[in-house]
PDB file of N, CA and C in Angstrom:
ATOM      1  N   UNK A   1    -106.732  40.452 -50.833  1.00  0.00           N
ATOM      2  CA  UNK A   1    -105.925  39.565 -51.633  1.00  0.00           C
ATOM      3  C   UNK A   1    -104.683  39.168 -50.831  1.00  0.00           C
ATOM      4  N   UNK A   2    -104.531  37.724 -50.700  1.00  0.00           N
ATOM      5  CA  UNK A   2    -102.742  37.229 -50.253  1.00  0.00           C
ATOM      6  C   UNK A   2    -102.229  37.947 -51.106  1.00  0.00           C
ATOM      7  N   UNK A   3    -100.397  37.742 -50.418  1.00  0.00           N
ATOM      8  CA  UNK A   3     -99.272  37.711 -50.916  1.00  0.00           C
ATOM      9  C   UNK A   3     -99.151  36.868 -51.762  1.00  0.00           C
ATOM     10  N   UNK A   4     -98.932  37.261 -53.200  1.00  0.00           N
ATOM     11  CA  UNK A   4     -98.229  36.245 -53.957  1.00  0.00           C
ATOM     12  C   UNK A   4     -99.020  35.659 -54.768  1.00  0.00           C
ATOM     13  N   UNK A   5    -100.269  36.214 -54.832  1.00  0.00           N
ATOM     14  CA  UNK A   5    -101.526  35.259 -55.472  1.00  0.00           C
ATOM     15  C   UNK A   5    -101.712  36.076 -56.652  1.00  0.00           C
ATOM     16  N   UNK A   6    -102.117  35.045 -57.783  1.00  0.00           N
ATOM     17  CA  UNK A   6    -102.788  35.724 -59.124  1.00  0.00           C
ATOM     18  C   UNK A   6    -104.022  36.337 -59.240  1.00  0.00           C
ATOM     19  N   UNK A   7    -103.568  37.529 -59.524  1.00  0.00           N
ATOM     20  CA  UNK A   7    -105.574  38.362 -59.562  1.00  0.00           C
ATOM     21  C   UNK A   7    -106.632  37.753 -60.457  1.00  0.00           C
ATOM     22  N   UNK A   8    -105.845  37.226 -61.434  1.00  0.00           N
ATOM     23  CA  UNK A   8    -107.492  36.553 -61.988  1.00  0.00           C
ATOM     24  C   UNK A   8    -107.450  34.812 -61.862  1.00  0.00           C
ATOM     25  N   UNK A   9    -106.897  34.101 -60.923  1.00  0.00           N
ATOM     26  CA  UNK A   9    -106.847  33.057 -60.824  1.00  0.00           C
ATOM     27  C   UNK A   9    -107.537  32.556 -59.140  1.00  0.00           C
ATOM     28  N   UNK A  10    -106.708  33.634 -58.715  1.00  0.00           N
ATOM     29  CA  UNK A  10    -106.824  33.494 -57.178  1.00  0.00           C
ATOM     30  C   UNK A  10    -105.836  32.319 -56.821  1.00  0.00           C
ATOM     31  N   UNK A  11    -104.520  31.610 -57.300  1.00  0.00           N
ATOM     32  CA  UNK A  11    -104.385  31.030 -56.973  1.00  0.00           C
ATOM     33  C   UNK A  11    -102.661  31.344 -56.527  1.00  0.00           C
ATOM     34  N   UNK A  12    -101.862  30.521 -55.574  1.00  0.00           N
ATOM     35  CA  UNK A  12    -100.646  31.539 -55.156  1.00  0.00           C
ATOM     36  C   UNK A  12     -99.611  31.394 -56.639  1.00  0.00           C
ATOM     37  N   UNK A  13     -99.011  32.381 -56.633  1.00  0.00           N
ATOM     38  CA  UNK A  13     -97.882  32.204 -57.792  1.00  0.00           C
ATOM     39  C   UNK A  13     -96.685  31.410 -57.301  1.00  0.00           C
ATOM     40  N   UNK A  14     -96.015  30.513 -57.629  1.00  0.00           N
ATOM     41  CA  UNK A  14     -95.087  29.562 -57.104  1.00  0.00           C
ATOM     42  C   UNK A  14     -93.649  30.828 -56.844  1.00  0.00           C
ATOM     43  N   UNK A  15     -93.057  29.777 -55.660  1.00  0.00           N
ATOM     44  CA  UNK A  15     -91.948  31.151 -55.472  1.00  0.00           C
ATOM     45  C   UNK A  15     -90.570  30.779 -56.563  1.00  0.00           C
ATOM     46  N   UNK A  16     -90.963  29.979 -57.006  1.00  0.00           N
ATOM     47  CA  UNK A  16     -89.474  29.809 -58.114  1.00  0.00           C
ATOM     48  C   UNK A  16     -89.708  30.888 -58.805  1.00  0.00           C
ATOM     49  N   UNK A  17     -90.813  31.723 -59.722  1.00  0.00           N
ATOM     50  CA  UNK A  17     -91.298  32.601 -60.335  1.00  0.00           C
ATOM     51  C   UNK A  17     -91.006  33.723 -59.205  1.00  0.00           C
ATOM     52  N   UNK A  18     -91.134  33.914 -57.922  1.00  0.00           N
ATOM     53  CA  UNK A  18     -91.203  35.264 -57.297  1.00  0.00           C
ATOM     54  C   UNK A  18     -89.873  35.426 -57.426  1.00  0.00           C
ATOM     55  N   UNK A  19     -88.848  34.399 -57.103  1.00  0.00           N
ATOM     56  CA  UNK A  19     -87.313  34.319 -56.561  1.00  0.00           C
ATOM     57  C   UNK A  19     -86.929  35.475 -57.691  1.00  0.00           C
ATOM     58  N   UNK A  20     -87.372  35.638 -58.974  1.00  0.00           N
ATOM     59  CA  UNK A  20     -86.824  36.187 -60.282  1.00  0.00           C
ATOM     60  C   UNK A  20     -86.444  37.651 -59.775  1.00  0.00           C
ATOM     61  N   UNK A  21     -87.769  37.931 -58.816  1.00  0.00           N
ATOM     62  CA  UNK A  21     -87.835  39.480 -58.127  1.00  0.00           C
ATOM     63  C   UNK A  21     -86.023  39.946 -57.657  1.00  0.00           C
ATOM     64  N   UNK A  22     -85.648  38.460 -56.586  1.00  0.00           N
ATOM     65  CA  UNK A  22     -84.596  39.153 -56.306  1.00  0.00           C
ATOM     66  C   UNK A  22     -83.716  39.307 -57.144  1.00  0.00           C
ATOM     67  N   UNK A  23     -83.328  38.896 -57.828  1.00  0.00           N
ATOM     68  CA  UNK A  23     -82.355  38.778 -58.927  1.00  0.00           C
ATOM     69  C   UNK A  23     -82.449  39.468 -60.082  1.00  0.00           C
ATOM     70  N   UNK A  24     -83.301  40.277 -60.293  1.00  0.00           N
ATOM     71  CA  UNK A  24     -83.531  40.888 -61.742  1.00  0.00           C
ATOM     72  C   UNK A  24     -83.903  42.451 -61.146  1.00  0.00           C
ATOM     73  N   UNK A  25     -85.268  42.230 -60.594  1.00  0.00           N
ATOM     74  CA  UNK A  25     -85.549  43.975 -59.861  1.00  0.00           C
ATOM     75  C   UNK A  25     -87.092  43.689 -59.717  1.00  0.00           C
ATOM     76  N   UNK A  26     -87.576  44.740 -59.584  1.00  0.00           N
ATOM     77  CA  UNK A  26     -89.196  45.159 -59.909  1.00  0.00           C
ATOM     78  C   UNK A  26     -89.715  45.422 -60.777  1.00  0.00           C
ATOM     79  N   UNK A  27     -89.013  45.729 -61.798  1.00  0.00           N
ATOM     80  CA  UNK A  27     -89.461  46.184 -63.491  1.00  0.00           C
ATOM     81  C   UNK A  27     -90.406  45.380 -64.713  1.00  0.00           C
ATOM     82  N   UNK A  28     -90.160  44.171 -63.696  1.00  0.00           N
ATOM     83  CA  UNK A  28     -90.515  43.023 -65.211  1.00  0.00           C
ATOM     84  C   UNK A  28     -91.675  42.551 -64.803  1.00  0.00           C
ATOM     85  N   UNK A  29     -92.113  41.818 -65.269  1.00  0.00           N
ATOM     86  CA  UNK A  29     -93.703  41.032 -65.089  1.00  0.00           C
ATOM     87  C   UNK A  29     -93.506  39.572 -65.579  1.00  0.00           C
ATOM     88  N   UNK A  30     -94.300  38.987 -64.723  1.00  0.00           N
ATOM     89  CA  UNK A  30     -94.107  37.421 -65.156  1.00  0.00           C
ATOM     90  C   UNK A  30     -95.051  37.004 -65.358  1.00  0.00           C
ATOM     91  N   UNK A  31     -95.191  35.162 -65.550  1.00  0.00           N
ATOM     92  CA  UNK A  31     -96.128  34.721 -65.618  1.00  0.00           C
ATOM     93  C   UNK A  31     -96.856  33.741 -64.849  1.00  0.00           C
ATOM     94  N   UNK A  32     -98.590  33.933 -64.286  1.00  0.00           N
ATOM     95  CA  UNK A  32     -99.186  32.684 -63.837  1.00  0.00           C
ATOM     96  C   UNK A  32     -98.544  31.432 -64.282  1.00  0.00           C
ATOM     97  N   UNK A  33     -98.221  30.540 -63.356  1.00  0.00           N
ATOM     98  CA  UNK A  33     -97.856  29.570 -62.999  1.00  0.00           C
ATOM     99  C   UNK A  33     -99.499  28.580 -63.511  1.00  0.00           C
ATOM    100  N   UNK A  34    -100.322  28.916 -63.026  1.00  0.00           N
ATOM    101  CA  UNK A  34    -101.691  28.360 -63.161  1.00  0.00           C
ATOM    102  C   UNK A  34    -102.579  28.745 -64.234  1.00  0.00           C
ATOM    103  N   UNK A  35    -102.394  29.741 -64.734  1.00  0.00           N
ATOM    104  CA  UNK A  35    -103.315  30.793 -65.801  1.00  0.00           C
ATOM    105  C   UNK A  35    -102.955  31.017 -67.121  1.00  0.00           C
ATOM    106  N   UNK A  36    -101.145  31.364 -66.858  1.00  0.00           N
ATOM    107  CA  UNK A  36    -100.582  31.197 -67.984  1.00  0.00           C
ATOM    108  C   UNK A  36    -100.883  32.899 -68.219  1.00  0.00           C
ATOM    109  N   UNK A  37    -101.185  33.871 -67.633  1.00  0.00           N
ATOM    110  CA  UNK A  37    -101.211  35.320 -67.825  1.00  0.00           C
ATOM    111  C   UNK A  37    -100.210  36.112 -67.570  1.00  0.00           C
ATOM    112  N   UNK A  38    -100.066  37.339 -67.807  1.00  0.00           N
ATOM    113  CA  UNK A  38     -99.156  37.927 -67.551  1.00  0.00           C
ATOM    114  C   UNK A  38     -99.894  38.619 -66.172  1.00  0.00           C
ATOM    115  N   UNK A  39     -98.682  38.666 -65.162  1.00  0.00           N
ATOM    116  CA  UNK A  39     -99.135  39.384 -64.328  1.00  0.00           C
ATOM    117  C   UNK A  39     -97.891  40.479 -63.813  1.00  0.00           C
ATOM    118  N   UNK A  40     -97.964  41.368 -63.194  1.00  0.00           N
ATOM    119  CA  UNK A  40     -96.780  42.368 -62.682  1.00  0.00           C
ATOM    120  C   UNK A  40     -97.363  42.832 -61.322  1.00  0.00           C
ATOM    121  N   UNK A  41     -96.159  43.305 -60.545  1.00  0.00           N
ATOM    122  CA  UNK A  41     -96.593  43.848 -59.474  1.00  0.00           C
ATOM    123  C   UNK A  41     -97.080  44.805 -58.771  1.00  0.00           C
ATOM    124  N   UNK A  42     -98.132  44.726 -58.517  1.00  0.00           N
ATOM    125  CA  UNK A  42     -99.184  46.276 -57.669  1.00  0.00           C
ATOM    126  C   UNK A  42     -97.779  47.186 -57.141  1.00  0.00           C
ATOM    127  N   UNK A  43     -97.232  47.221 -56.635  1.00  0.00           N
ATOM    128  CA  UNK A  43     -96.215  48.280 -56.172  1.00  0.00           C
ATOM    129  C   UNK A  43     -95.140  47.617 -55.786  1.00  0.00           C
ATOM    130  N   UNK A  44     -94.285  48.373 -55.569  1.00  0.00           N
ATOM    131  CA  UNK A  44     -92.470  48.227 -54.878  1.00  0.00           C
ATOM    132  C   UNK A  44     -92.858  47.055 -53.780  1.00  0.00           C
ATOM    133  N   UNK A  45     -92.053  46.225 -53.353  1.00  0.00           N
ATOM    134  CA  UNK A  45     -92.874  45.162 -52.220  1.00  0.00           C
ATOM    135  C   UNK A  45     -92.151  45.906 -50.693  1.00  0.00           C
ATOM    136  N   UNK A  46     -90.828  46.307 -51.080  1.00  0.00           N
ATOM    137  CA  UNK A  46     -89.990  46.816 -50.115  1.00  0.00           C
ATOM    138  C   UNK A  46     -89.734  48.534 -50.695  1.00  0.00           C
ATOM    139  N   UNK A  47     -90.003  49.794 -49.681  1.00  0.00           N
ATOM    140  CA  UNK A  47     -89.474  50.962 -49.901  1.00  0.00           C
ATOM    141  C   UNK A  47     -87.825  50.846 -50.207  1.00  0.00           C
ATOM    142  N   UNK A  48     -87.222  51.035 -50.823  1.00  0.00           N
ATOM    143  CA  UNK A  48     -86.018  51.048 -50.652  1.00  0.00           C
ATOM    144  C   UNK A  48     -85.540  49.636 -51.015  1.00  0.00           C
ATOM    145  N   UNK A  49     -85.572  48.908 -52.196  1.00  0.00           N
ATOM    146  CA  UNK A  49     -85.948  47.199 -52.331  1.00  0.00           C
ATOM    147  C   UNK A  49     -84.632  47.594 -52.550  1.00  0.00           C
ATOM    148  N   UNK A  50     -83.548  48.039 -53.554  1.00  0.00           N
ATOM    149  CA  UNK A  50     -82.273  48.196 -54.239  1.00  0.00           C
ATOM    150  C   UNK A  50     -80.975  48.492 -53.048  1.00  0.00           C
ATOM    151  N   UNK A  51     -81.667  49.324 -51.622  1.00  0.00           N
ATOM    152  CA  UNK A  51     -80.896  49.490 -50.716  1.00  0.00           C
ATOM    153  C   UNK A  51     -80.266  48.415 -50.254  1.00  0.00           C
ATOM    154  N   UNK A  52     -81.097  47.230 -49.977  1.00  0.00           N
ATOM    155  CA  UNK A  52     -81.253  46.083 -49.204  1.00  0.00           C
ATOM    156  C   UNK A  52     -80.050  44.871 -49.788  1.00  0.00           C
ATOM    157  N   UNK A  53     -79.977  45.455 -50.784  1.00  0.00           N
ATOM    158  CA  UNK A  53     -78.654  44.266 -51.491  1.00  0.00           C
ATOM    159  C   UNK A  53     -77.181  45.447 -51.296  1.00  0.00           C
ATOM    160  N   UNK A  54     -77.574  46.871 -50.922  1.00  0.00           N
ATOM    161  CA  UNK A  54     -76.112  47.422 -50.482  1.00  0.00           C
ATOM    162  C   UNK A  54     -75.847  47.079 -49.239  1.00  0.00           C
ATOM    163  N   UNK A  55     -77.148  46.797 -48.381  1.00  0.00           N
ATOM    164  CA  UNK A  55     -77.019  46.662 -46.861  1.00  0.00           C
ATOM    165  C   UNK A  55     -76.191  44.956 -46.992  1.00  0.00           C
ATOM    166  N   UNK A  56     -76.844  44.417 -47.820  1.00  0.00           N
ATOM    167  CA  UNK A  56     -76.079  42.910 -47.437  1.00  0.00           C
ATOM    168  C   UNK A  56     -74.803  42.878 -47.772  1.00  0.00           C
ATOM    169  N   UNK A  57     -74.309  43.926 -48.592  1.00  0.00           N
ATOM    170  CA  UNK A  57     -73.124  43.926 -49.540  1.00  0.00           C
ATOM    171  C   UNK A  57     -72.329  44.297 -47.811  1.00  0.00           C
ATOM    172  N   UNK A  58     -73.093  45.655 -47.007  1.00  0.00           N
ATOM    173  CA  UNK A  58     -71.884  46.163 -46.192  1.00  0.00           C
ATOM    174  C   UNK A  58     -72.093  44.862 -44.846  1.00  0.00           C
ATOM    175  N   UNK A  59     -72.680  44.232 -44.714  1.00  0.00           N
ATOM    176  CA  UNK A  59     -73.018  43.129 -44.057  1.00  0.00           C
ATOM    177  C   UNK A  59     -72.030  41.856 -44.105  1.00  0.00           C
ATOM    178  N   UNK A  60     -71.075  41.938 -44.908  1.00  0.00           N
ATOM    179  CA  UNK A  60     -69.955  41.204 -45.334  1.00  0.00           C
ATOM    180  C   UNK A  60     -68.671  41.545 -45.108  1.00  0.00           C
ATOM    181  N   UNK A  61     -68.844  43.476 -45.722  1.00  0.00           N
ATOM    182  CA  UNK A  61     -67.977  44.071 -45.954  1.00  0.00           C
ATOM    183  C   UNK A  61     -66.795  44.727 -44.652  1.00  0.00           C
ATOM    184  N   UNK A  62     -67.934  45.220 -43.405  1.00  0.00           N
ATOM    185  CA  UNK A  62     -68.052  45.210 -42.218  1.00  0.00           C
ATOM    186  C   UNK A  62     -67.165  44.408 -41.334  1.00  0.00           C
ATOM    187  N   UNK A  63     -68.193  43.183 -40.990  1.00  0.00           N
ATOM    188  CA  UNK A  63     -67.265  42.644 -40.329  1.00  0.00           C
ATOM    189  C   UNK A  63     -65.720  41.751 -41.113  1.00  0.00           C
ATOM    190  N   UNK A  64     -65.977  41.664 -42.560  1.00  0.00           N
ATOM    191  CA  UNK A  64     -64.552  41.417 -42.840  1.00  0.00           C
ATOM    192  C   UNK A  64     -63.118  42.340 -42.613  1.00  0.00           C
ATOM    193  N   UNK A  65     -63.830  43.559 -42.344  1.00  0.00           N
ATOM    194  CA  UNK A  65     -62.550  44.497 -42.297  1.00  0.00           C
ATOM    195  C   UNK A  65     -62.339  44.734 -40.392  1.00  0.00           C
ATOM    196  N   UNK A  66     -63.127  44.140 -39.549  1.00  0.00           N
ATOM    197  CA  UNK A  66     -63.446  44.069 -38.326  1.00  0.00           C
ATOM    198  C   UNK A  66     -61.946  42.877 -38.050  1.00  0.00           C
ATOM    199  N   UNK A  67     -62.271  42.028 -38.865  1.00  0.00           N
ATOM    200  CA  UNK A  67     -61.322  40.806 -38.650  1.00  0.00           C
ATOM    201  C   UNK A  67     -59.711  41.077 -39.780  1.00  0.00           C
ATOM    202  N   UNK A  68     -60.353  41.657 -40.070  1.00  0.00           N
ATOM    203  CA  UNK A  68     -58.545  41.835 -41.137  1.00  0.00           C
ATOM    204  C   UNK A  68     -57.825  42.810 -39.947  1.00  0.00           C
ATOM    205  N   UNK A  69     -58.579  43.652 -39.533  1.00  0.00           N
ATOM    206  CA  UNK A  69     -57.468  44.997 -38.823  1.00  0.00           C
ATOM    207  C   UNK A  69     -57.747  44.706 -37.617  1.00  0.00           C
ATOM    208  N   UNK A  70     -58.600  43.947 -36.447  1.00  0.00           N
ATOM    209  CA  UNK A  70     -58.372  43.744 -35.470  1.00  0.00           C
ATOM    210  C   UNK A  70     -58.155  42.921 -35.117  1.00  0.00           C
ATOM    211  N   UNK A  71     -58.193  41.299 -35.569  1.00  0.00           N
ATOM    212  CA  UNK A  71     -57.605  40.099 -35.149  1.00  0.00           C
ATOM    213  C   UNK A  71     -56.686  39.779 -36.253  1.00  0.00           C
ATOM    214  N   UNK A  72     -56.446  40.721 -36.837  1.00  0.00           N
ATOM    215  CA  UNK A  72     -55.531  40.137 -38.132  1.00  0.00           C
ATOM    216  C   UNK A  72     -55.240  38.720 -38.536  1.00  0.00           C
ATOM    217  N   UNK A  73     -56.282  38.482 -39.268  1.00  0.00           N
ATOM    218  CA  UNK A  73     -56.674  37.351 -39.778  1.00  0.00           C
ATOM    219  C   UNK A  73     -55.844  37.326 -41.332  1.00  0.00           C
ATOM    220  N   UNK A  74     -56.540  36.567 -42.254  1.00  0.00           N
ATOM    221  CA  UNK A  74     -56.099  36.423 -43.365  1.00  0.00           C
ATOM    222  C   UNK A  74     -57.496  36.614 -44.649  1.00  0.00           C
ATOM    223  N   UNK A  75     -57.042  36.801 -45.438  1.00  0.00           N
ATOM    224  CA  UNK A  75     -58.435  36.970 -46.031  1.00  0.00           C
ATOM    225  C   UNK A  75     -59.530  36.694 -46.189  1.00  0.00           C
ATOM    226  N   UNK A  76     -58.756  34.777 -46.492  1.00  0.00           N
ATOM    227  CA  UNK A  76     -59.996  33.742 -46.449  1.00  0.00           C
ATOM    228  C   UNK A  76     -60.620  33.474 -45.285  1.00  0.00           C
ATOM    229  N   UNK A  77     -59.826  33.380 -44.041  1.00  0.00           N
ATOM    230  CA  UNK A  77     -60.583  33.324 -42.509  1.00  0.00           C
ATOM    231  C   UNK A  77     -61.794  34.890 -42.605  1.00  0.00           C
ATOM    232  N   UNK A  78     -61.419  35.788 -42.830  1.00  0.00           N
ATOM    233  CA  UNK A  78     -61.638  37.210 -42.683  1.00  0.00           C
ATOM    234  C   UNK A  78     -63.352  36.625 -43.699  1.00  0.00           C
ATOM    235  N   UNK A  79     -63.573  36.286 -44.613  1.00  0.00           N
ATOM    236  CA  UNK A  79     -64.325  35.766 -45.756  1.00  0.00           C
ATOM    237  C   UNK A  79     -65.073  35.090 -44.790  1.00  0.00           C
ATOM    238  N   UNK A  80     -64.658  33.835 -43.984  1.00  0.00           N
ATOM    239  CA  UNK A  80     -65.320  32.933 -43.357  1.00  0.00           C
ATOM    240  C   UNK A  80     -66.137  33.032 -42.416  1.00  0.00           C
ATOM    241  N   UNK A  81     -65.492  34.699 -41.651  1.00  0.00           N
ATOM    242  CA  UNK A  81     -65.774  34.634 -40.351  1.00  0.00           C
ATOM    243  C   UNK A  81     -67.197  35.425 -40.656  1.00  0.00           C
ATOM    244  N   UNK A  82     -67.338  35.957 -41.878  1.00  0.00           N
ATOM    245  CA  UNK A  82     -68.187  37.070 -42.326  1.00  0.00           C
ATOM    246  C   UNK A  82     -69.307  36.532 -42.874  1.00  0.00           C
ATOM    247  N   UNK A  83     -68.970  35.320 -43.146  1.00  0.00           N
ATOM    248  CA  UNK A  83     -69.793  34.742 -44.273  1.00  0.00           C
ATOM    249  C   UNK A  83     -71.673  34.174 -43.461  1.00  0.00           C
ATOM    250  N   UNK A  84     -71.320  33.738 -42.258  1.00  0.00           N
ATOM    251  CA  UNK A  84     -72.561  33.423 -41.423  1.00  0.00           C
ATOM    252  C   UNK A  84     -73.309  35.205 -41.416  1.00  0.00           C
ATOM    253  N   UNK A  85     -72.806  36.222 -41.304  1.00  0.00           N
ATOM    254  CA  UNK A  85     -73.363  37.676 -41.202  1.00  0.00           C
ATOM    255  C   UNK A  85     -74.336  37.554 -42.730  1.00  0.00           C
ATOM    256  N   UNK A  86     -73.461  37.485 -43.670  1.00  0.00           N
ATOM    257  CA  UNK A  86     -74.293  37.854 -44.838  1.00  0.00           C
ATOM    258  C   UNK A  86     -75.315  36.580 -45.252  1.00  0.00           C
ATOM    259  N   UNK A  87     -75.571  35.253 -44.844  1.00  0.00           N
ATOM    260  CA  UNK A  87     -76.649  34.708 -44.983  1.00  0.00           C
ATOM    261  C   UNK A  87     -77.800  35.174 -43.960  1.00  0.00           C
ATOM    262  N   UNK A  88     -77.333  35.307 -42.801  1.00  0.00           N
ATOM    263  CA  UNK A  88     -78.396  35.924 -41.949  1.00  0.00           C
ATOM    264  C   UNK A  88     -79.217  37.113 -42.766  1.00  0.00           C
ATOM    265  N   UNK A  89     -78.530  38.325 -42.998  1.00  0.00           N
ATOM    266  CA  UNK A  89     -78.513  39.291 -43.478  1.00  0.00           C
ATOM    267  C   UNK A  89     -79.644  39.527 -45.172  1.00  0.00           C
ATOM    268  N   UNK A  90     -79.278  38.522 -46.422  1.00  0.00           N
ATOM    269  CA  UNK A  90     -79.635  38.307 -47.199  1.00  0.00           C
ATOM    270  C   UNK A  90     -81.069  37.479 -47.018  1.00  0.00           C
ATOM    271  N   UNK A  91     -81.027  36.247 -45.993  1.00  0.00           N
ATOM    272  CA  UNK A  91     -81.952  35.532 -45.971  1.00  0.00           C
ATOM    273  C   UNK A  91     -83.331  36.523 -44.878  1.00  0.00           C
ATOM    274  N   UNK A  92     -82.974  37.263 -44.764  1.00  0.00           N
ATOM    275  CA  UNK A  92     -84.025  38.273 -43.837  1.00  0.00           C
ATOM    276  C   UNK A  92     -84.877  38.858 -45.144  1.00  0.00           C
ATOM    277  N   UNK A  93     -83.783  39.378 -45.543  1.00  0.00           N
ATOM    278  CA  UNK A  93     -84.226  40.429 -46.675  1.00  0.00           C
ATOM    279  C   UNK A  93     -84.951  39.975 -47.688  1.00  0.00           C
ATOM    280  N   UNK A  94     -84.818  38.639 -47.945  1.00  0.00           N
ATOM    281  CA  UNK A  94     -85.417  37.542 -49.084  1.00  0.00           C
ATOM    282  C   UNK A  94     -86.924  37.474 -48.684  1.00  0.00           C
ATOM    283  N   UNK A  95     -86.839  37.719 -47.535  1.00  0.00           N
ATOM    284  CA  UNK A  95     -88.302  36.654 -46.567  1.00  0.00           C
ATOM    285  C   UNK A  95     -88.891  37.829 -46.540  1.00  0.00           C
ATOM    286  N   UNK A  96     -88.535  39.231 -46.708  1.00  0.00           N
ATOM    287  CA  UNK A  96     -89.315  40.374 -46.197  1.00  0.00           C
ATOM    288  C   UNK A  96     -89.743  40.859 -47.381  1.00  0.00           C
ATOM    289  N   UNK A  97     -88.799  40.659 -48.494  1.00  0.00           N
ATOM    290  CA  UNK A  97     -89.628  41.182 -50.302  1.00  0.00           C
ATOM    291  C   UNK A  97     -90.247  40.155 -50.382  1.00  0.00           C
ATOM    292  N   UNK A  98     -90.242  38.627 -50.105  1.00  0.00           N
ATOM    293  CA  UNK A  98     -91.226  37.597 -50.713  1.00  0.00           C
ATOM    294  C   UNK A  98     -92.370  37.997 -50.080  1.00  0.00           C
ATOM    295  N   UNK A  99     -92.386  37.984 -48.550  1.00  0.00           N
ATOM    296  CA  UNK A  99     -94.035  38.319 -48.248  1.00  0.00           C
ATOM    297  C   UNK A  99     -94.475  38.974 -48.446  1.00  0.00           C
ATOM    298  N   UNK A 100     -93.867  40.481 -48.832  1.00  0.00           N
ATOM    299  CA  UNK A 100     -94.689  41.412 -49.458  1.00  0.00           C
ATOM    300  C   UNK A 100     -94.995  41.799 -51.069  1.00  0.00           C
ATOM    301  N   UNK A 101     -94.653  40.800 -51.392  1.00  0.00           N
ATOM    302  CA  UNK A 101     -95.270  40.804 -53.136  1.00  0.00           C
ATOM    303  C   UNK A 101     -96.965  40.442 -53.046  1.00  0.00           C
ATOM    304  N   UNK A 102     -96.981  41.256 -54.157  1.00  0.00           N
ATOM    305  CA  UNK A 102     -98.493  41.908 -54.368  1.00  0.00           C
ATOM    306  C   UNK A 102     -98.642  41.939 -56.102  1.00  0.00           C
ATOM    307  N   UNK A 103     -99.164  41.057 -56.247  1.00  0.00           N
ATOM    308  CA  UNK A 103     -99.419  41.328 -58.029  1.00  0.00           C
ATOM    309  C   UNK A 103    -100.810  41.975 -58.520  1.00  0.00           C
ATOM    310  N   UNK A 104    -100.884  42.761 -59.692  1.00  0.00           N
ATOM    311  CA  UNK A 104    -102.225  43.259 -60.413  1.00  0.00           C
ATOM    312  C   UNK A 104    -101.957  42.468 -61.727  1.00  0.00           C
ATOM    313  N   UNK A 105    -102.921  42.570 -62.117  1.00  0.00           N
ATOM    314  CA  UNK A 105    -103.362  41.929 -63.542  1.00  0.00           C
ATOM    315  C   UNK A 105    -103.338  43.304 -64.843  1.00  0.00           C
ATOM    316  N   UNK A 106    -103.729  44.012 -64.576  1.00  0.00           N
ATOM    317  CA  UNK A 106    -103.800  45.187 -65.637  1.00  0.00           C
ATOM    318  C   UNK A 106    -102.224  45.419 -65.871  1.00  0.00           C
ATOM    319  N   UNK A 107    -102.403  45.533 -67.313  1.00  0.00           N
ATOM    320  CA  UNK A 107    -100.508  45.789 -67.738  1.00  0.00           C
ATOM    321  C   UNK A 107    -101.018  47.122 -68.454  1.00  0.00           C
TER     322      UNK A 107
END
C-alpha cells in the first residue's frame, strides 16, 4: 500500500485532509476524500512525532539567543535572523510525517 492512500478505495487521500495530522496529533481519524469513510492511521507516522514540534520550537529558540548575546541584536532582528532556521526546520519535519502516513480502515 502507498503513503496516504485509502484502504478500501485505493485511492490517495488529499493532503489538505493529511495537513490536519500536523496540527491536531495522531489521535483522530478522518475522512476519504473519495469514499466518504472513515479512515485512521495504521501507526505513529514519525517515532517521536510530538518531539519534532519541540525540536522546531528550539530551532528558533537557539539561534535567537545566538544573536541577542553575541551580536547583540534587537529582538525583532534576533526574530528575523532565526526565522529562515525554523522554516527549514518545520518544513523538513512536515515532508517526513506526510510521507510516512499510513492509513487502516478498521476503527
Amino acid at each position: 500500500m502507498k503513503n496516504r492512500e485509502c484502504p478500501y478505495c485505493h485511492q490517495t487521500v488529499s493532503l489538505k485532509r493529511c495537513l490536519k495530522y500536523l496540527l491536531r496529533g495522531t489521535d483522530y481519524d478522518t475522512v476519504c476524500n473519495h469514499c466518504d469513510r472513515s479512515i485512521k492511521l495504521a501507526k505513529e507516522p514519525r517515532p517521536g512525532f510530538k518531539y519534532s514540534f519541540m525540536a522546531g520550537f528550539l530551532s528558533i529558540y537557539i539561534p535567537m539567543q545566538v544573536c541577542l548575546y553575541a551580536f547583540h541584536t534587537t529582538f525583532l532582528q534576533a526574530l528575523l535572523y532565526s526565522l529562515p532556521f525554523v522554516i527549514v526546520c518545520l518544513s523538513v519535519f512536515a515532508y517526513l510525517t506526510l510521507h510516512s502516513l499510513y492509513f487502516s480502515g478498521d476503527l
